[in-house]
C-alpha atoms as a PDB file:
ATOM      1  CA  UNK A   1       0.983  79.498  85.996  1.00  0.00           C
ATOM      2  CA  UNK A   2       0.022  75.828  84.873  1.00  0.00           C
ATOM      3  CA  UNK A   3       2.534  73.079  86.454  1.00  0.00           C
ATOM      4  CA  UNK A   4       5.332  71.540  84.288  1.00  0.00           C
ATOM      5  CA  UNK A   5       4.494  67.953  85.567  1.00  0.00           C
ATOM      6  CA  UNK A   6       0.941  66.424  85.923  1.00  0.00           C
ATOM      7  CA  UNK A   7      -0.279  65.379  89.356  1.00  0.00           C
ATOM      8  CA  UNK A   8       0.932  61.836  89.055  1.00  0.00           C
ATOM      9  CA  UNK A   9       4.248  62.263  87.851  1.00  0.00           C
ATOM     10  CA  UNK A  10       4.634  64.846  91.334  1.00  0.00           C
ATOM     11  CA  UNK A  11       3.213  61.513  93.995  1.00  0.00           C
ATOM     12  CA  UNK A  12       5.174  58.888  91.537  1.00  0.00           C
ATOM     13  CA  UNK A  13       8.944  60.315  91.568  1.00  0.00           C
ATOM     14  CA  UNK A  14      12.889  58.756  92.348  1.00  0.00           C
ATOM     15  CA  UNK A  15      11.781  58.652  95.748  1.00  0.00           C
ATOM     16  CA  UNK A  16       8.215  56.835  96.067  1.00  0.00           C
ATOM     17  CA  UNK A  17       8.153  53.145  96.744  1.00  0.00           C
ATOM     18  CA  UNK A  18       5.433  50.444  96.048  1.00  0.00           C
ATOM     19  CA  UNK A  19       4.516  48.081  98.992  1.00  0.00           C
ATOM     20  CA  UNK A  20       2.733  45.085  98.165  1.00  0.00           C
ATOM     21  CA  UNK A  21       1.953  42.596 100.539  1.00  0.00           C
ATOM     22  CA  UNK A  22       0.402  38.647  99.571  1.00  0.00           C
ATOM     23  CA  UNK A  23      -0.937  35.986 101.691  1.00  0.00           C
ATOM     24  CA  UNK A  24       1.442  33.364 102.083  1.00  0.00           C
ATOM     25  CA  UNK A  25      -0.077  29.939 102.397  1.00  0.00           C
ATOM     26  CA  UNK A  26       2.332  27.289 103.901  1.00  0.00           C
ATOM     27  CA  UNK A  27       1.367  23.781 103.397  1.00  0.00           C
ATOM     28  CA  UNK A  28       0.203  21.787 106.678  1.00  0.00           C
ATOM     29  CA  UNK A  29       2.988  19.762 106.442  1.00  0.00           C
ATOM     30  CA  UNK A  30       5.839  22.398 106.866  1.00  0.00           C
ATOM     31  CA  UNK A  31       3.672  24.212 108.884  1.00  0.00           C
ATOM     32  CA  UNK A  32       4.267  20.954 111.307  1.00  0.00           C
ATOM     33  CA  UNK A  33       8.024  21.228 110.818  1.00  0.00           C
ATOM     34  CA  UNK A  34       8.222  24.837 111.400  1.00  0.00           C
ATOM     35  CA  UNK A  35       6.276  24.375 114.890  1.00  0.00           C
ATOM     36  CA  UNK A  36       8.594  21.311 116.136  1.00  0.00           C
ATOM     37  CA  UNK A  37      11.925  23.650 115.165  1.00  0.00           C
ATOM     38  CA  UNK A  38      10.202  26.837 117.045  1.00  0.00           C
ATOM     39  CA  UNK A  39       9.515  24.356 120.531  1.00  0.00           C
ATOM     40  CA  UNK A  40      12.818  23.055 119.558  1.00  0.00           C
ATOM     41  CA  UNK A  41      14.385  26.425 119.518  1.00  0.00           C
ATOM     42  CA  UNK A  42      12.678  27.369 122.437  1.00  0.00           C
ATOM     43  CA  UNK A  43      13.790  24.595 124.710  1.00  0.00           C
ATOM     44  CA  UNK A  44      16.951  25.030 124.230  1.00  0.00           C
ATOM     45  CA  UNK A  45      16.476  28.612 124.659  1.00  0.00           C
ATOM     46  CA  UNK A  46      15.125  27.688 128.047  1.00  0.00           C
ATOM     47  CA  UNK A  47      17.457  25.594 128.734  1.00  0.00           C
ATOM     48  CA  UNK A  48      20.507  27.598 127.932  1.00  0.00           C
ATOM     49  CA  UNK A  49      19.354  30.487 130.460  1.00  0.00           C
ATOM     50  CA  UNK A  50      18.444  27.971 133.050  1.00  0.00           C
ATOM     51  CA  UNK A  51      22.019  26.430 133.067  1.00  0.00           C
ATOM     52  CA  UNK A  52      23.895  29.775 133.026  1.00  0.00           C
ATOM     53  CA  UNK A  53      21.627  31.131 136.046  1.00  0.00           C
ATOM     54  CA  UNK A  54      22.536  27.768 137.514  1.00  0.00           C
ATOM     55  CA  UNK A  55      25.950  28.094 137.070  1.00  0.00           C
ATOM     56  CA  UNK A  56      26.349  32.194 138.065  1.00  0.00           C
ATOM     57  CA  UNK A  57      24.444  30.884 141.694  1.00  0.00           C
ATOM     58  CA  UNK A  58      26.980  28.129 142.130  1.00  0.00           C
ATOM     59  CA  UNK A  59      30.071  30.065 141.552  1.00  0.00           C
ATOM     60  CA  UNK A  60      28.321  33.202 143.486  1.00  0.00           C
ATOM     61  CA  UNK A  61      28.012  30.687 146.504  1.00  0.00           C
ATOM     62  CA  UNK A  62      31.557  29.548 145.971  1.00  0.00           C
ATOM     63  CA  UNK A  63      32.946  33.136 146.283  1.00  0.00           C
ATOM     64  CA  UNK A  64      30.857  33.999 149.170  1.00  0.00           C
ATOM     65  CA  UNK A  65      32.449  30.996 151.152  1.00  0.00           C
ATOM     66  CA  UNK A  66      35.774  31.256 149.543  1.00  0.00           C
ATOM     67  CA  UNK A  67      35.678  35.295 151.008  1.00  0.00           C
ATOM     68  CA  UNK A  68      34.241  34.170 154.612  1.00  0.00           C
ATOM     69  CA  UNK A  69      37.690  31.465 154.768  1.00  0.00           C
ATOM     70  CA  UNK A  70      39.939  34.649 153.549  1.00  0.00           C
ATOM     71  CA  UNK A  71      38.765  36.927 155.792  1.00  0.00           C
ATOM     72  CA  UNK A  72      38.368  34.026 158.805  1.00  0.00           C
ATOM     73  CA  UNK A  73      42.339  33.778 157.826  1.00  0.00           C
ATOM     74  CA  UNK A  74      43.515  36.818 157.673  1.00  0.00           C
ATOM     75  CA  UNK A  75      42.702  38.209 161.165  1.00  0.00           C
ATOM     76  CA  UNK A  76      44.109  41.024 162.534  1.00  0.00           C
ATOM     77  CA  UNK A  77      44.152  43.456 164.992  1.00  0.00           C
ATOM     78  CA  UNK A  78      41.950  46.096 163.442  1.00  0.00           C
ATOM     79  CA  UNK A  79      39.343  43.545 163.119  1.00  0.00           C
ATOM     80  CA  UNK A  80      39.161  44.223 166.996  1.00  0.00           C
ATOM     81  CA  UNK A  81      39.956  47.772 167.753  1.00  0.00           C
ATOM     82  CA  UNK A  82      37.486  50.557 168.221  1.00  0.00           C
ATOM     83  CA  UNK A  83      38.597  53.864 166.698  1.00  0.00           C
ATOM     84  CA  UNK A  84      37.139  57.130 168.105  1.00  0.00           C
ATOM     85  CA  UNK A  85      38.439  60.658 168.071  1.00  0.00           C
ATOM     86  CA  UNK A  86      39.259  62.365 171.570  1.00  0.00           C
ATOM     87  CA  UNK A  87      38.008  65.904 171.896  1.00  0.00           C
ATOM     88  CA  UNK A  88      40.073  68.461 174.013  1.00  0.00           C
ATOM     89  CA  UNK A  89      37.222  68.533 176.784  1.00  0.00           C
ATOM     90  CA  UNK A  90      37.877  64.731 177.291  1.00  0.00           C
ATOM     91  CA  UNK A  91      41.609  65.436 178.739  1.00  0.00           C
END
């Protein structure tokens, strides 16, 4: 039983797709533009994470004290009392 279609019409059908890849050759000047925006870009990048770590540290620090004045405030009683069950033996 011969095949309806040849060999290429089975690898070349709706579903096949061509890749084709060129060199691209930028010109040295952009090439100098496009490294200046990517240190650009990366310095503020940089920059960016360093103030927001910053910042979280600084407000972490400001909670930490703001909960040691609360609970300096709010003493009470339980803050001194020792709770321990009493066995029948212990009568």
């Amino acid at each position: 039983m011969a095949p309806r279609t040849p060999a290429i019409r089975k690898a070349c059908d709706e579903e096949s797709y061509l890749f084709l890849q060129l060199p691209c050759i930028v010109p040295s000047e952009d090439l100098t533009i496009r490294k200046i925006y990517g240190l650009t870009i990366s310095c503020v990048g940089v920059w960016i994470y360093l103030f927001v770590h910053v910042t979280i540290e600084y407000i972490k620090s400001i909670q930490s004290n703001s909960y040691v004045e609360w609970d300096v405030k709010t003493c009470s009683a339980a803050d001194y009392t020792v709770e321990f069950r009493i066995h029948e033996e212990m009568y």
